[in-house]
Protein backbone atom coordinates (compact mmCIF):
# COMPACT_ATOMS: atom_id res chain seq x y z
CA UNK A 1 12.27 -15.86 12.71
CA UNK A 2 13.30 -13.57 15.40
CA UNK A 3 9.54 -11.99 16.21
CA UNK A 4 11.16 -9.57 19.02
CA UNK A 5 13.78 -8.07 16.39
CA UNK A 6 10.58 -6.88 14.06
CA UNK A 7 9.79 -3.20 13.34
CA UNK A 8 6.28 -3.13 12.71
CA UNK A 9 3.67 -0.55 13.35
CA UNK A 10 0.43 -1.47 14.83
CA UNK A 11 1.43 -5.76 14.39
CA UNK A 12 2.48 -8.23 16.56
CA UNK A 13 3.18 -11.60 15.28
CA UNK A 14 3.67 -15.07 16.84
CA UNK A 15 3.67 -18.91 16.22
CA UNK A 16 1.24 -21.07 17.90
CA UNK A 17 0.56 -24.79 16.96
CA UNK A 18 2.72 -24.92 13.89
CA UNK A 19 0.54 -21.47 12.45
CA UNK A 20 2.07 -17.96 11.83
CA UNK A 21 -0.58 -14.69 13.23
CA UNK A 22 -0.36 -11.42 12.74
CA UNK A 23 -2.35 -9.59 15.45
CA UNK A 24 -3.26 -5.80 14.57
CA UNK A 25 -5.08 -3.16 16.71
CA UNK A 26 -6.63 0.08 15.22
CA UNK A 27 -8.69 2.35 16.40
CA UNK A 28 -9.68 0.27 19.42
CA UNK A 29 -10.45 -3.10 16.96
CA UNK A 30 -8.38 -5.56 17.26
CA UNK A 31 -7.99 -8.70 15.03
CA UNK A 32 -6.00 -11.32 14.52
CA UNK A 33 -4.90 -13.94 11.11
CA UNK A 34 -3.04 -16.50 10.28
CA UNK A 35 -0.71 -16.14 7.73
CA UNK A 36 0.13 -18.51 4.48
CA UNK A 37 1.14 -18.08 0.96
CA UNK A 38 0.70 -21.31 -1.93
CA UNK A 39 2.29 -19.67 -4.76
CA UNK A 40 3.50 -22.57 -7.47
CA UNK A 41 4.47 -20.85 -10.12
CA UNK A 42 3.34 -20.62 -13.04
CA UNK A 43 1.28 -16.95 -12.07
CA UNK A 44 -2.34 -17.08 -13.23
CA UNK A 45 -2.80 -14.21 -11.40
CA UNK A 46 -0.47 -10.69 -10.46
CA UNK A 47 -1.58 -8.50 -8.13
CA UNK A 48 0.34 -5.33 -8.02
CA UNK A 49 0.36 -2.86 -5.03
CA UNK A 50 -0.02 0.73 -6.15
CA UNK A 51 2.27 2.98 -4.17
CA UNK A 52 6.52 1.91 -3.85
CA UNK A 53 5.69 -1.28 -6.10
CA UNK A 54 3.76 0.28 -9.05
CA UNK A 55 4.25 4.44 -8.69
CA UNK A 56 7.04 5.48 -6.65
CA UNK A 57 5.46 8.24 -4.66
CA UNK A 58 6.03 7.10 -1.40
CA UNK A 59 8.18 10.69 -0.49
CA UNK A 60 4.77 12.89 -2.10
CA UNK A 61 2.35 11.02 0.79
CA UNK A 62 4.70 11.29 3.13
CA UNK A 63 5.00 15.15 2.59
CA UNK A 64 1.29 15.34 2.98
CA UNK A 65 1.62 13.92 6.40
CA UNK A 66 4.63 16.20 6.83
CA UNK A 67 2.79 19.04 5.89
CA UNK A 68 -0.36 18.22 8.22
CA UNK A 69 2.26 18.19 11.27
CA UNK A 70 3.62 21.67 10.22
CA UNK A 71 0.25 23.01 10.57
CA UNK A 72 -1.02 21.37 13.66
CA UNK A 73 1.89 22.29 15.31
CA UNK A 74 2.34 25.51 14.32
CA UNK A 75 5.72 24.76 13.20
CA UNK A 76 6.34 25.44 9.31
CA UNK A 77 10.62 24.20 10.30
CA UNK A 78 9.47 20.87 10.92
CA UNK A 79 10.71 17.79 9.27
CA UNK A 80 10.79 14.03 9.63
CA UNK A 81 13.91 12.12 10.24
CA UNK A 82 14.96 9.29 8.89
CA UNK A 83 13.69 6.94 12.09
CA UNK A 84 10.30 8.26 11.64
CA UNK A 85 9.72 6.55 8.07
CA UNK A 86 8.79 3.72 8.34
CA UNK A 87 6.10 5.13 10.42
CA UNK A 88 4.94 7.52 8.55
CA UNK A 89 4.49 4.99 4.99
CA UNK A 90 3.32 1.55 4.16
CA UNK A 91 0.44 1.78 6.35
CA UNK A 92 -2.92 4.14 6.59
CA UNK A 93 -3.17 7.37 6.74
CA UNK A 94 -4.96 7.18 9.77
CA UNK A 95 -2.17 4.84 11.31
CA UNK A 96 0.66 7.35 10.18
CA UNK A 97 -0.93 10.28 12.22
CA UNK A 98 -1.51 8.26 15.09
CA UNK A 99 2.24 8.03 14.98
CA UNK A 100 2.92 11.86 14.76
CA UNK A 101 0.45 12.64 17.39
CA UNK A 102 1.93 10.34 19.81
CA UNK A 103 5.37 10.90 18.58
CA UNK A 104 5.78 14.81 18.33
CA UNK A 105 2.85 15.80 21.52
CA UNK A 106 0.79 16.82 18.80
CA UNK A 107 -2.58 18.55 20.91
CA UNK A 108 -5.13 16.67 18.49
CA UNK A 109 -6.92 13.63 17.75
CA UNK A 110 -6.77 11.39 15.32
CA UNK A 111 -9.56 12.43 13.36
CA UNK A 112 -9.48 16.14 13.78
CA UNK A 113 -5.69 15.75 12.01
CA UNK A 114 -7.35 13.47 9.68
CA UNK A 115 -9.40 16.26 8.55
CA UNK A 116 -6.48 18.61 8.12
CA UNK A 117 -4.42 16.14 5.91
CA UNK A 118 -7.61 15.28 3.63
CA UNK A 119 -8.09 19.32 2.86
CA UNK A 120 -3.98 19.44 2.01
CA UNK A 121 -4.04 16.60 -0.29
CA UNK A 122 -7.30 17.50 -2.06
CA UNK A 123 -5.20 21.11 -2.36
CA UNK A 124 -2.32 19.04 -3.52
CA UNK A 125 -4.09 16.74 -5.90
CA UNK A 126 -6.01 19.35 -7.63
CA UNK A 127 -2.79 21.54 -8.36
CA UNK A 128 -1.55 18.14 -9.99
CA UNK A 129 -4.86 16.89 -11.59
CA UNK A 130 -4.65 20.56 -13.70
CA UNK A 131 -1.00 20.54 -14.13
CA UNK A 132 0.69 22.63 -11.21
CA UNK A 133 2.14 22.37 -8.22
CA UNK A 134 3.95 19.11 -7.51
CA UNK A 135 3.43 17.60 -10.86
CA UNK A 136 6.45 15.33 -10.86
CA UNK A 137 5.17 13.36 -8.19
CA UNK A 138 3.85 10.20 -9.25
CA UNK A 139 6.71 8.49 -11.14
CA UNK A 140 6.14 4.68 -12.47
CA UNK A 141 8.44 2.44 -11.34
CA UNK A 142 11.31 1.57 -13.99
CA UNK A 143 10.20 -0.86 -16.80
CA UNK A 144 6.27 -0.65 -15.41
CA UNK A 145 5.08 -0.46 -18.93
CA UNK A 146 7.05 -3.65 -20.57
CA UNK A 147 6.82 -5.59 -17.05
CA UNK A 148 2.70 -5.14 -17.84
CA UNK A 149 2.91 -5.85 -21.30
CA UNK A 150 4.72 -9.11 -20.78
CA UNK A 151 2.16 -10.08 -18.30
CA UNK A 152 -0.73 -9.12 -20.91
CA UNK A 153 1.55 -11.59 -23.38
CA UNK A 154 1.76 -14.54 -20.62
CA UNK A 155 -2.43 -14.27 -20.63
CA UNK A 156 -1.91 -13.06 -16.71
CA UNK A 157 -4.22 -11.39 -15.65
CA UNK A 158 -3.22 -8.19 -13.68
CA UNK A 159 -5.15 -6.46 -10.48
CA UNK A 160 -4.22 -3.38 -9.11
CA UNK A 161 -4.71 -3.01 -5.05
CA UNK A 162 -4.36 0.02 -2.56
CA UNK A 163 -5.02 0.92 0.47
CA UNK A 164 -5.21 4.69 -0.65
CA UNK A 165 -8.89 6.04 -0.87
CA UNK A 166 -9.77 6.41 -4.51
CA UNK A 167 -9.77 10.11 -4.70
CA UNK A 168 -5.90 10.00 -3.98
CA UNK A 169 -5.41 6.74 -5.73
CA UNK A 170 -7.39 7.22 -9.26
CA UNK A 171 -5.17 10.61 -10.12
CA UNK A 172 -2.40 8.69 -9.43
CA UNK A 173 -2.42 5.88 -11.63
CA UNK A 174 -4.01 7.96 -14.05
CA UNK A 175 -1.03 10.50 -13.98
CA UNK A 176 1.29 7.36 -14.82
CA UNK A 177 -0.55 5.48 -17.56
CA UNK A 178 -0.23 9.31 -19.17
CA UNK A 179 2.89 9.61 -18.69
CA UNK A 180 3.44 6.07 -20.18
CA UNK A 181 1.11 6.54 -23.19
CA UNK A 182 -0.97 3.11 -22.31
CA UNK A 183 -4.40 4.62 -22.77
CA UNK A 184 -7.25 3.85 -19.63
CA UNK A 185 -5.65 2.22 -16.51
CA UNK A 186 -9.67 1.00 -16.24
CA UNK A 187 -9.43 -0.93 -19.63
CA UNK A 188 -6.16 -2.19 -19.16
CA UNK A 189 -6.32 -3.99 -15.79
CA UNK A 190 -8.41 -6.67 -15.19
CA UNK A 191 -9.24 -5.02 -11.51
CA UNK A 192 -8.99 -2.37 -9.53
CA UNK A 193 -9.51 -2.02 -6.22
CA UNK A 194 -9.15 0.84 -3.60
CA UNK A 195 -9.82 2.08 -0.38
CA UNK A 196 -12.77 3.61 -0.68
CA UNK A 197 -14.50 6.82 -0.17
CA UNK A 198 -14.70 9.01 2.83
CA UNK A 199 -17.68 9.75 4.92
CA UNK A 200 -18.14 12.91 4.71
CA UNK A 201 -21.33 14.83 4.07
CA UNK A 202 -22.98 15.04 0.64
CA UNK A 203 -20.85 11.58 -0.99
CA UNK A 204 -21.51 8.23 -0.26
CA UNK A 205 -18.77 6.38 2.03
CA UNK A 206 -17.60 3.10 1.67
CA UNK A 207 -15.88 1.14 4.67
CA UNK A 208 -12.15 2.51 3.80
CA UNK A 209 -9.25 2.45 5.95
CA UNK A 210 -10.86 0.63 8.79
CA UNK A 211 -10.17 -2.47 6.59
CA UNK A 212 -7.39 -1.64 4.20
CA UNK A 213 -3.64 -2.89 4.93
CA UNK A 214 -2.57 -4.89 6.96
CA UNK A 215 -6.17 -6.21 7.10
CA UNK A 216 -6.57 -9.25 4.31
CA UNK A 217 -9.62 -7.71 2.72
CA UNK A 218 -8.52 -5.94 -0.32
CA UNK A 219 -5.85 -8.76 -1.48
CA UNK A 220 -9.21 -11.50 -0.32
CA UNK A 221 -11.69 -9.73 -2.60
CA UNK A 222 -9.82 -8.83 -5.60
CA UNK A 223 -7.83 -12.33 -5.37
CA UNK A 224 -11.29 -14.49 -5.77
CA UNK A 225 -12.71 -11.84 -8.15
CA UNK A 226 -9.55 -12.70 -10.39
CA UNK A 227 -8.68 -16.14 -9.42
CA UNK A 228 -11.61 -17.64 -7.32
CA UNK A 229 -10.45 -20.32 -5.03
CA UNK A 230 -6.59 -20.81 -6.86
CA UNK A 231 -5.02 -19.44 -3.93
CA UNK A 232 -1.40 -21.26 -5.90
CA UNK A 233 -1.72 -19.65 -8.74
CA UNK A 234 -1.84 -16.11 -7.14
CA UNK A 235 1.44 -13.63 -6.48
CA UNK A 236 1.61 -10.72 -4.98
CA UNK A 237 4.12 -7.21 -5.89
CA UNK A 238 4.43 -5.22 -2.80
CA UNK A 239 6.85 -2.77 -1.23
CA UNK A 240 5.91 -2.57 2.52
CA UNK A 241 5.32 -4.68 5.46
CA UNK A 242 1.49 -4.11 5.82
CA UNK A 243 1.07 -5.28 2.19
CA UNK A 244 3.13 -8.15 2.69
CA UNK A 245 0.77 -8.93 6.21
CA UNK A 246 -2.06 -7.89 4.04
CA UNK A 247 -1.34 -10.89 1.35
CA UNK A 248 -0.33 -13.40 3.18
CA UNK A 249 -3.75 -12.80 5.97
CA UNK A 250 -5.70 -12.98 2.52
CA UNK A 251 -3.42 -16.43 1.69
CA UNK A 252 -1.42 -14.92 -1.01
CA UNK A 253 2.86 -15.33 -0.92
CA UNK A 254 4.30 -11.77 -1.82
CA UNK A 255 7.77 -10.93 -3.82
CA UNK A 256 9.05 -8.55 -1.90
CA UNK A 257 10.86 -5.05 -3.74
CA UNK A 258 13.91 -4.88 -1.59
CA UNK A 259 13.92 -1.03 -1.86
CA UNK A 260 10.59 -0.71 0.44
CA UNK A 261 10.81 -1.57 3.88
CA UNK A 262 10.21 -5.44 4.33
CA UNK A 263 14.12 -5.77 4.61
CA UNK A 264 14.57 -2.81 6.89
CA UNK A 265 12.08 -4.48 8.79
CA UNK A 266 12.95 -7.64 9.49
CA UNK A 267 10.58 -9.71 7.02
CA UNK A 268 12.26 -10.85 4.92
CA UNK A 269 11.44 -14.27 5.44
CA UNK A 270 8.08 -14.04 4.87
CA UNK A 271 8.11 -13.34 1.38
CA UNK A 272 8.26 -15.99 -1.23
CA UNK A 273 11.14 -14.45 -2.55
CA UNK A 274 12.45 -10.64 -2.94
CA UNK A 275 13.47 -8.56 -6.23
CA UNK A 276 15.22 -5.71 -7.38
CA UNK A 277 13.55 -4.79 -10.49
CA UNK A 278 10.33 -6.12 -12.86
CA UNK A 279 12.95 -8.13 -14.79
CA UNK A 280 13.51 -10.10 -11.69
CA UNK A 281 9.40 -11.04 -10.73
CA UNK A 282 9.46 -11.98 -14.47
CA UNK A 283 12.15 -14.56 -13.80
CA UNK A 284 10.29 -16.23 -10.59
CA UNK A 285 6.62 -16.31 -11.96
């Protein structure tokens, strides 16, 4: 693999001694992982990223972020171009304004603009929640419903992982198992697990996007909640780059959906293999 011809945000990686790393710094932290996947198919396990893999509403965050740089800057003509997205998805929320900020001379901080885009998308997600505004916005991806219902045939059992902080993530999933008619996203898979809660005044906080992709830790504790030690038995769905890091950090191999940006981005190789469609991961597991 050609490391210099990557486009990643926020991760280097390197070889050293026959082992793969993936080096990431936020917010002044840096850390550093080797990365390995053992998948031997049969799948005992499926673990399903949320947003691009599960829910295509990768263009309704990205507005949010898009909308938080309008009012910052003052400027309600902005818009992103197309070199600016893969910067501005896939990773946190905190790691996409960082981007903006730096990218457009925004006069904030990170945190102040975090503020900002938290108040639009509780605006946002209410208006959805009660069935206005932009209530179109969480679409599942094509054959979600018969992909899951094969798996729940196979006896696989199914967790559901995302970086987004549960008061985003909850509606959304929610939204789609409506839409889909399959009852309580809570009863039907066999974990969920988010990106916590904010800490903010008057809620309790969990540690959030400090530790959410490309950090191993949600893929690590949902994986031996669901699977324990069978690191071979384990695959993992995901659309972007920092879920692909995230897996693989956590010892997980990833299929890749060729319509996010692992291919755009130069890592390919480090899936297990890639896929068009939920008919294709059907045919590899």
């Amino acid at each position: 693999m050609d490391f210099g011809k990557l486009k990643l945000s926020g991760v280097k990686l390197y070889e050293t001694d026959g082992k793969l790393y993936a080096e990431t710094d936020q917010s002044g932290i840096n850390a550093r992982y080797v990365l390995s996947g053992a998948f031997d198919p049969p799948a005992k396990v499926v673990l399903c990223d949320l947003d691009g893999t599960t829910v295509k509403s990768e263009e309704f965050w990205i507005y949010l972020i898009e909308k938080t740089v309008k009012r910052i800057s003052g400027d309600p003509d902005f818009n992103f171009s197309a070199e600016d997205v893969p910067f501005v998805s896939g990773y946190t929320t905190l790691q996409h304004l960082d981007y903006c900020i730096k990218k457009f001379g925004l006069k904030t901080d990170v945190h102040a603009a975090n503020k900002i885009y938290h108040a639009i998308a509780n605006d946002e997600l209410k208006e959805i929640t009660e069935g206005r505004g932009n209530v179109g916005a969480f679409k599942p991806r094509e054959g979600l419903k018969e992909f899951l219902e094969e798996l729940k045939g196979r006896k696989i059992k199914i967790g559901l992982v995302t970086s987004g902080l549960e008061y985003k993530a909850i509606p959304e999933i929610l939204s789609v198992f409506r839409v889909l008619k399959m009852g309580n996203p809570f009863d039907y898979y066999d974990a969920i697990i988010t990106g916590g809660n904010r800490k903010i005044k008057g809620v309790y906080g969990t540690i959030g996007e400090m530790a959410a992709k490309p950090h191993p830790w949600l893929y690590a504790e949902i994986g031996v909640t669901l699977a324990g030690d069978d690191k071979a038995g384990v695959i993992t769905l995901e659309d972007s780059t920092s879920g692909l890091i995230s897996s693989l950090a956590a010892g997980y191999s990833v299929i890749g959906f060729r319509d996010g940006n692992i291919i755009s981005s130069g890592a390919r190789e480090l899936c297990f293999s890639t896929a068009d469609s939920f008919n294709d991961v059907l045919k590899k597991i």
